[in-house]
C-alpha atoms as a PDB file:
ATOM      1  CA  UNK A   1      50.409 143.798 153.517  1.00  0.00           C
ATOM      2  CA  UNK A   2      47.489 141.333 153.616  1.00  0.00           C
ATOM      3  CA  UNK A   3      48.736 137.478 152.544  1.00  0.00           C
ATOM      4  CA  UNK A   4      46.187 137.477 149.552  1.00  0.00           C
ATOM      5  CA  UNK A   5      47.980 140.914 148.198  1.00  0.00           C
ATOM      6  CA  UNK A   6      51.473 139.290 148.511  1.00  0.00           C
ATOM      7  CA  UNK A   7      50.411 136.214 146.952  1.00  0.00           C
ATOM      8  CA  UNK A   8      48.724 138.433 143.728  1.00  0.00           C
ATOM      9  CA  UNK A   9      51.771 140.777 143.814  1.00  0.00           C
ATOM     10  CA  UNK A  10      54.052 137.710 143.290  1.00  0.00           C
ATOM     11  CA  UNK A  11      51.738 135.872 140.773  1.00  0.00           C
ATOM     12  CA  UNK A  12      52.054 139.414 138.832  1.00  0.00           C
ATOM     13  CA  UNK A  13      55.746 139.282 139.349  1.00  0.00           C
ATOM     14  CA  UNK A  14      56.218 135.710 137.977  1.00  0.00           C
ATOM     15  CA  UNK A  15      54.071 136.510 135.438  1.00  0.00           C
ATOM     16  CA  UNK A  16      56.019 139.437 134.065  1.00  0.00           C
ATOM     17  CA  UNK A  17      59.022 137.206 134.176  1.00  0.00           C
ATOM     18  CA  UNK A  18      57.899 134.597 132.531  1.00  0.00           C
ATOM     19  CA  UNK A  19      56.511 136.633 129.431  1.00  0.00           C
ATOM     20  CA  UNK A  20      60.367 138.472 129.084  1.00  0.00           C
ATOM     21  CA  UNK A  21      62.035 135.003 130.290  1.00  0.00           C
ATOM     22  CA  UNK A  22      60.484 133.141 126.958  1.00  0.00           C
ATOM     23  CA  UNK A  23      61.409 136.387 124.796  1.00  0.00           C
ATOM     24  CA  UNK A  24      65.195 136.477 126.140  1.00  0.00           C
ATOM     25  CA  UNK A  25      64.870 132.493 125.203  1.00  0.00           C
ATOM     26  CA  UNK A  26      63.999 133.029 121.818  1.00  0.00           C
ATOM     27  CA  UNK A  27      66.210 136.181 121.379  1.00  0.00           C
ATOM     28  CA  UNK A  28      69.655 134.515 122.285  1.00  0.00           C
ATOM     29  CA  UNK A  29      68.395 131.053 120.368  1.00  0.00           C
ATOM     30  CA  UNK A  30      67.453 133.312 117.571  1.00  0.00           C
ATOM     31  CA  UNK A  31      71.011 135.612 117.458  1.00  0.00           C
ATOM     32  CA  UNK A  32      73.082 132.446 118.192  1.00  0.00           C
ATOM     33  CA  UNK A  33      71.645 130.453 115.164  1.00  0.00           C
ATOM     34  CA  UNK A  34      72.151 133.054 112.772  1.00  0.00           C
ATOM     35  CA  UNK A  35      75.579 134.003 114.038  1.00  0.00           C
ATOM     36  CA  UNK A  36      76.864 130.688 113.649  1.00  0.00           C
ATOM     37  CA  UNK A  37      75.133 130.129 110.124  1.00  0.00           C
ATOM     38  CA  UNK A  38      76.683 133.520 109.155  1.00  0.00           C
ATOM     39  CA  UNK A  39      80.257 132.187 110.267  1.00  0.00           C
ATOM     40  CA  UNK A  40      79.977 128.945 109.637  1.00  0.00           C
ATOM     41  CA  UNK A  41      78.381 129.074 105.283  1.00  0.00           C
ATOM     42  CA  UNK A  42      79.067 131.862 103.342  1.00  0.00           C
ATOM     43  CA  UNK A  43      75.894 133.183 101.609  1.00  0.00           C
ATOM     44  CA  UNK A  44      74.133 130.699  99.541  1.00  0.00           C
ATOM     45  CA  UNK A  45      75.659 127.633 100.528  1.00  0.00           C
ATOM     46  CA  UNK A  46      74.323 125.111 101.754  1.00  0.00           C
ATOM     47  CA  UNK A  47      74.341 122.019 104.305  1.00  0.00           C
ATOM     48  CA  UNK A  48      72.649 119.090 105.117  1.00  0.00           C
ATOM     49  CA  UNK A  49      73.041 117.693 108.667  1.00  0.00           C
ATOM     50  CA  UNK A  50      71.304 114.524 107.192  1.00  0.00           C
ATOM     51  CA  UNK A  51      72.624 114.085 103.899  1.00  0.00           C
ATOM     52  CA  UNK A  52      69.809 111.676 103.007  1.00  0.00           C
ATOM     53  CA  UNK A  53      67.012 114.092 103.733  1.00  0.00           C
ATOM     54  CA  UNK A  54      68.977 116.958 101.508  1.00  0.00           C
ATOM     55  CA  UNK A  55      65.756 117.639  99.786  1.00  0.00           C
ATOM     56  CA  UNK A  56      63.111 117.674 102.640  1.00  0.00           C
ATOM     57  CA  UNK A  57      65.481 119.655 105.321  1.00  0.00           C
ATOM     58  CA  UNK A  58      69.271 121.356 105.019  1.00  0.00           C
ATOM     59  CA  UNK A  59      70.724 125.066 106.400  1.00  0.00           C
ATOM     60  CA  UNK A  60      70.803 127.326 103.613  1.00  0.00           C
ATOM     61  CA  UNK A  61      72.503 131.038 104.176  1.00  0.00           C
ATOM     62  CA  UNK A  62      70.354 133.532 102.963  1.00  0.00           C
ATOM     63  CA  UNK A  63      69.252 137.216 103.864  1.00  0.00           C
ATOM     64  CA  UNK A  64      65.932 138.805 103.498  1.00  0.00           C
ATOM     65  CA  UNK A  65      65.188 142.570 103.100  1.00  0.00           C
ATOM     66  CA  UNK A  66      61.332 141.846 102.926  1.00  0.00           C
ATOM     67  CA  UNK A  67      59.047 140.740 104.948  1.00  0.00           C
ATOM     68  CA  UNK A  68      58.166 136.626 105.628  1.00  0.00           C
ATOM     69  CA  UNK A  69      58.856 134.634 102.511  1.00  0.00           C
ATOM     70  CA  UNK A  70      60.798 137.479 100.865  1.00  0.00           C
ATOM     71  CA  UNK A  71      57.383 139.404 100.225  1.00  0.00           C
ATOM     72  CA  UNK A  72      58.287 143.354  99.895  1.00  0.00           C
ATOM     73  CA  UNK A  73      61.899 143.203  99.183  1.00  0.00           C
ATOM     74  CA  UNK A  74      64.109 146.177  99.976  1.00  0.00           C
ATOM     75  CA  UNK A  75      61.619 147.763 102.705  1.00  0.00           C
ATOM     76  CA  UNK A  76      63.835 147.362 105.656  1.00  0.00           C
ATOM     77  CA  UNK A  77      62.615 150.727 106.813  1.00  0.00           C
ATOM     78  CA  UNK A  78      59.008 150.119 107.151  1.00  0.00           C
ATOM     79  CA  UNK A  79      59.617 146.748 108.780  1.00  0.00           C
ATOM     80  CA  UNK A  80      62.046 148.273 111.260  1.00  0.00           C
ATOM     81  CA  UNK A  81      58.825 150.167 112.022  1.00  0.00           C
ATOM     82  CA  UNK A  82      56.587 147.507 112.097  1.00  0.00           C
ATOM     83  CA  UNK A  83      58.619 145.362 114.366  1.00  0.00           C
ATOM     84  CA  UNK A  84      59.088 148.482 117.327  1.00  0.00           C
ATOM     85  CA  UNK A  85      55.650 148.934 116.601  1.00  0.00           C
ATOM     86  CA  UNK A  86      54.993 144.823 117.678  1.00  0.00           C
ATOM     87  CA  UNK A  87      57.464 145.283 120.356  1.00  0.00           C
ATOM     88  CA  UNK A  88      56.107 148.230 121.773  1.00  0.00           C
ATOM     89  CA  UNK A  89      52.534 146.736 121.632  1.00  0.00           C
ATOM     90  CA  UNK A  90      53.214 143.846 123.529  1.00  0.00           C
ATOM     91  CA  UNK A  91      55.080 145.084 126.339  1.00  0.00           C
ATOM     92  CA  UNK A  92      52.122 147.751 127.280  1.00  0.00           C
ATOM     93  CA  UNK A  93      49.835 145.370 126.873  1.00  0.00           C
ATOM     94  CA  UNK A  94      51.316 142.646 128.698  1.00  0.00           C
ATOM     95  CA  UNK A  95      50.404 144.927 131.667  1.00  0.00           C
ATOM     96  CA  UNK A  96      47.038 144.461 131.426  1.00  0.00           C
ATOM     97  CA  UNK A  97      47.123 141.011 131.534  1.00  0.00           C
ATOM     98  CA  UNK A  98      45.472 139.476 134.381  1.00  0.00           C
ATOM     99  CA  UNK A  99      48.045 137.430 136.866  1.00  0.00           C
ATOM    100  CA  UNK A 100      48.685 133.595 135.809  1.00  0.00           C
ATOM    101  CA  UNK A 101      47.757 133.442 131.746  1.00  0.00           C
ATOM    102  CA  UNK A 102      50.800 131.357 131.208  1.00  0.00           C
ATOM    103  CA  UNK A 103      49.650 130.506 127.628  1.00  0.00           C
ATOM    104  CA  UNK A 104      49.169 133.792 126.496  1.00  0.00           C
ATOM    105  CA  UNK A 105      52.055 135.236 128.263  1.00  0.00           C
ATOM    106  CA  UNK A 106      53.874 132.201 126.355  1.00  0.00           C
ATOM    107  CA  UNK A 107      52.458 133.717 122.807  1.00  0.00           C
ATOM    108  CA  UNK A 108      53.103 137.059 123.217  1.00  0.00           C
ATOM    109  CA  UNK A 109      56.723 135.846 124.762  1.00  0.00           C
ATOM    110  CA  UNK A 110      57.457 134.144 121.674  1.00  0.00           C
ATOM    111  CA  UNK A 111      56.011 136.958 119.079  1.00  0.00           C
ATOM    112  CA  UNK A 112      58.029 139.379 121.471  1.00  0.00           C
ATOM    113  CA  UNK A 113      61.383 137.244 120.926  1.00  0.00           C
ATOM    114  CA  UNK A 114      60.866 136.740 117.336  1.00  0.00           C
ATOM    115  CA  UNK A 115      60.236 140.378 116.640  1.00  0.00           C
ATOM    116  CA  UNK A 116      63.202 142.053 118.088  1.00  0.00           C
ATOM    117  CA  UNK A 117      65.502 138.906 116.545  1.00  0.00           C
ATOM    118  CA  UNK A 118      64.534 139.669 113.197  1.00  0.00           C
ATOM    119  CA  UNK A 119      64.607 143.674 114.584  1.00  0.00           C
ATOM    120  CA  UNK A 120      68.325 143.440 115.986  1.00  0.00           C
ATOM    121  CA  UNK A 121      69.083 141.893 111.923  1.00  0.00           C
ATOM    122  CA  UNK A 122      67.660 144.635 110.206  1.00  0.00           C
ATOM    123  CA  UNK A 123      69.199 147.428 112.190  1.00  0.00           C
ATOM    124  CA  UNK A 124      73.056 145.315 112.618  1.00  0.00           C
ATOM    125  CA  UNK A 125      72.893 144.358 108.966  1.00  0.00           C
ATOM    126  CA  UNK A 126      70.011 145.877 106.673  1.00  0.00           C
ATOM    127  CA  UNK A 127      68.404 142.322 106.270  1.00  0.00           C
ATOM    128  CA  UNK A 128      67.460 139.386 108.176  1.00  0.00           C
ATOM    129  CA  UNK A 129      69.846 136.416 108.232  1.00  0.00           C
ATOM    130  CA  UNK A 130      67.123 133.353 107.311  1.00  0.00           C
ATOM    131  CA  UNK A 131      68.837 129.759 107.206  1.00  0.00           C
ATOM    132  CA  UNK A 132      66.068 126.933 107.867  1.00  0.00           C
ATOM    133  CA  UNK A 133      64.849 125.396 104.134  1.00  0.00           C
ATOM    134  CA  UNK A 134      62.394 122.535 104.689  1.00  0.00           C
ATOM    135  CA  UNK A 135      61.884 122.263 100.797  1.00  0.00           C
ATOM    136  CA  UNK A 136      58.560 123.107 100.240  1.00  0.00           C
ATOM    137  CA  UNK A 137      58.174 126.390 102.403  1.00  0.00           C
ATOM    138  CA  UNK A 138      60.023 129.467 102.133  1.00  0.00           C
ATOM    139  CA  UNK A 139      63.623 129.546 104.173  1.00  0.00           C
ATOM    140  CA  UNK A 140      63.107 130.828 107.260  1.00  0.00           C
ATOM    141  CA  UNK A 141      64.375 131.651 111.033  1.00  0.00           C
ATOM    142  CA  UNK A 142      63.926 130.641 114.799  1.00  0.00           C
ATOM    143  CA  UNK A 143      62.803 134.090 115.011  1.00  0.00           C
ATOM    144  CA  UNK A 144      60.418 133.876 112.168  1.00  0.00           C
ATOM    145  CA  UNK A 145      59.126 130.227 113.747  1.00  0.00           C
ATOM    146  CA  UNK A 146      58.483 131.396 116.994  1.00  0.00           C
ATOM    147  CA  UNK A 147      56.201 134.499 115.422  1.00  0.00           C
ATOM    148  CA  UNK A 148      54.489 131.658 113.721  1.00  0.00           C
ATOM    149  CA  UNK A 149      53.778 129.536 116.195  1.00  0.00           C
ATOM    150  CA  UNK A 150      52.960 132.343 118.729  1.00  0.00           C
ATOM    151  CA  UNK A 151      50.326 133.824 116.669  1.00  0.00           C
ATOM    152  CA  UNK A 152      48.936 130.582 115.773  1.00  0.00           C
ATOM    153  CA  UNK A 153      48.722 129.516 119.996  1.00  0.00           C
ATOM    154  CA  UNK A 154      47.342 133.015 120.790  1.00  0.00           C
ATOM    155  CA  UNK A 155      44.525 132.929 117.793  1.00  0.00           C
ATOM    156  CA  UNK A 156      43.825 129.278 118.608  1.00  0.00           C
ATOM    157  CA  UNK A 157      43.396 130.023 122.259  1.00  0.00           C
ATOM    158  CA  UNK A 158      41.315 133.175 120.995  1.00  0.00           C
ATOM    159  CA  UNK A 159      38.541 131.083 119.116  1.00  0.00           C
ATOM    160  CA  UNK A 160      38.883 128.275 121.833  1.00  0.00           C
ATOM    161  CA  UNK A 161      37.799 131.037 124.547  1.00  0.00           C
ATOM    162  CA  UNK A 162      35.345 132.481 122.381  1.00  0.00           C
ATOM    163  CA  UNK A 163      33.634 129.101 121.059  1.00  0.00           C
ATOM    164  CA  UNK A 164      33.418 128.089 125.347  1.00  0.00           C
ATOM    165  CA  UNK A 165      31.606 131.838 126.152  1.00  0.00           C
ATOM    166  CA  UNK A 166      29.223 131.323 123.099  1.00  0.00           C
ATOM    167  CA  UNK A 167      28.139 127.311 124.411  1.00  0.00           C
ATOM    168  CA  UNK A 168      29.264 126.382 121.224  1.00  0.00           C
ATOM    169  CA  UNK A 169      31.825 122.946 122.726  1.00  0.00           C
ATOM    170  CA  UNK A 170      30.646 122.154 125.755  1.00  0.00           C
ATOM    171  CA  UNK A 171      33.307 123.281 128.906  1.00  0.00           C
ATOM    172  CA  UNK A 172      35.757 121.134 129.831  1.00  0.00           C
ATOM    173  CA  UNK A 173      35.215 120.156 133.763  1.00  0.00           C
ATOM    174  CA  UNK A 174      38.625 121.412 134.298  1.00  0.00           C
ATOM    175  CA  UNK A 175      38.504 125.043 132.358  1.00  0.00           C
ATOM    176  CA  UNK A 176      36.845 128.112 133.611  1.00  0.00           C
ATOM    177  CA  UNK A 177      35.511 130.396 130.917  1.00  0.00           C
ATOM    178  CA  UNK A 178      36.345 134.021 131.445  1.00  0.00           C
ATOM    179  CA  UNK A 179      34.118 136.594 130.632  1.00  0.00           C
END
């Protein structure tokens, strides 16, 4: 085997394990969190690790049968199929990436983690075990945070790619725009 095809098949090979290795991440962050909140507060309680910032950030027990921020309560089902249907998507399409890609790889490894955290809740216990309460936004999860932020990197990096190809910011020296 040519050097240059070794090279690419490792590349590929990193690159697969990098996607899974930031989902496995997120997945054992995710289940650990919420196993501990579940054992350590019963539901409803909660717990300020910095008693004087009880109102901005605390750990608050709750479950969700809806989607993010409680919307559609009680449709575990069609979630459960929403969330295989995520899972499923990413990991064919990962293979189509092109080698390297780290950030996107880094997205998708993050919406991947999230999805089958909040997945493994809803088929273990009907709901999703949320806990984080920043106040002013609804409570949420690791799971549900690193969703968030994935989709926000990978749509970011979207219109960032697609403002370069259309001249619209001049390119960095440093960046190579891909057709």
């Amino acid at each position: 085997m040519p050097q240059n095809e070794k090279q690419s098949l490792l590349q590929r090979a990193l690159s697969f394990f990098f996607l899974f290795g930031v989902a496995i991440l997120v997945l054992i962050l995710d289940q650990l969190t919420k196993r501990w909140v579940s054992a350590s507060l019963p539901a409803g309680v909660w717990w300020s690790p910095v008693p004087a910032l009880w109102r901005v950030f605390r750990i608050v027990h709750t479950t969700n049968t809806g989607a993010a921020f409680g919307i559609f309560p009680n449709q575990g089902s069609l979630f459960i199929l929403v969330a295989v249907v995520v899972v499923l998507a990413i990991v064919l399409y990962q293979r189509r990436l092109p080698a390297g890609g780290w950030l996107v790889r880094l997205t998708l490894g993050l919406q991947l983690g999230g999805a089958i955290g909040n997945l493994l809740d809803r088929l273990r216990y009907g709901h999703v075990v949320d806990f984080i309460d920043i106040g002013f936004w609804p409570i949420f999860n690791l799971a549900d945070a690193s969703i968030v932020i994935g989709v926000a990197m990978l749509a970011y990096r979207l219109w960032r790619e697609d403002q370069l190809a259309s001249g619209s910011i001049p390119v960095p020296a440093d960046e190579e725009v891909r057709p």
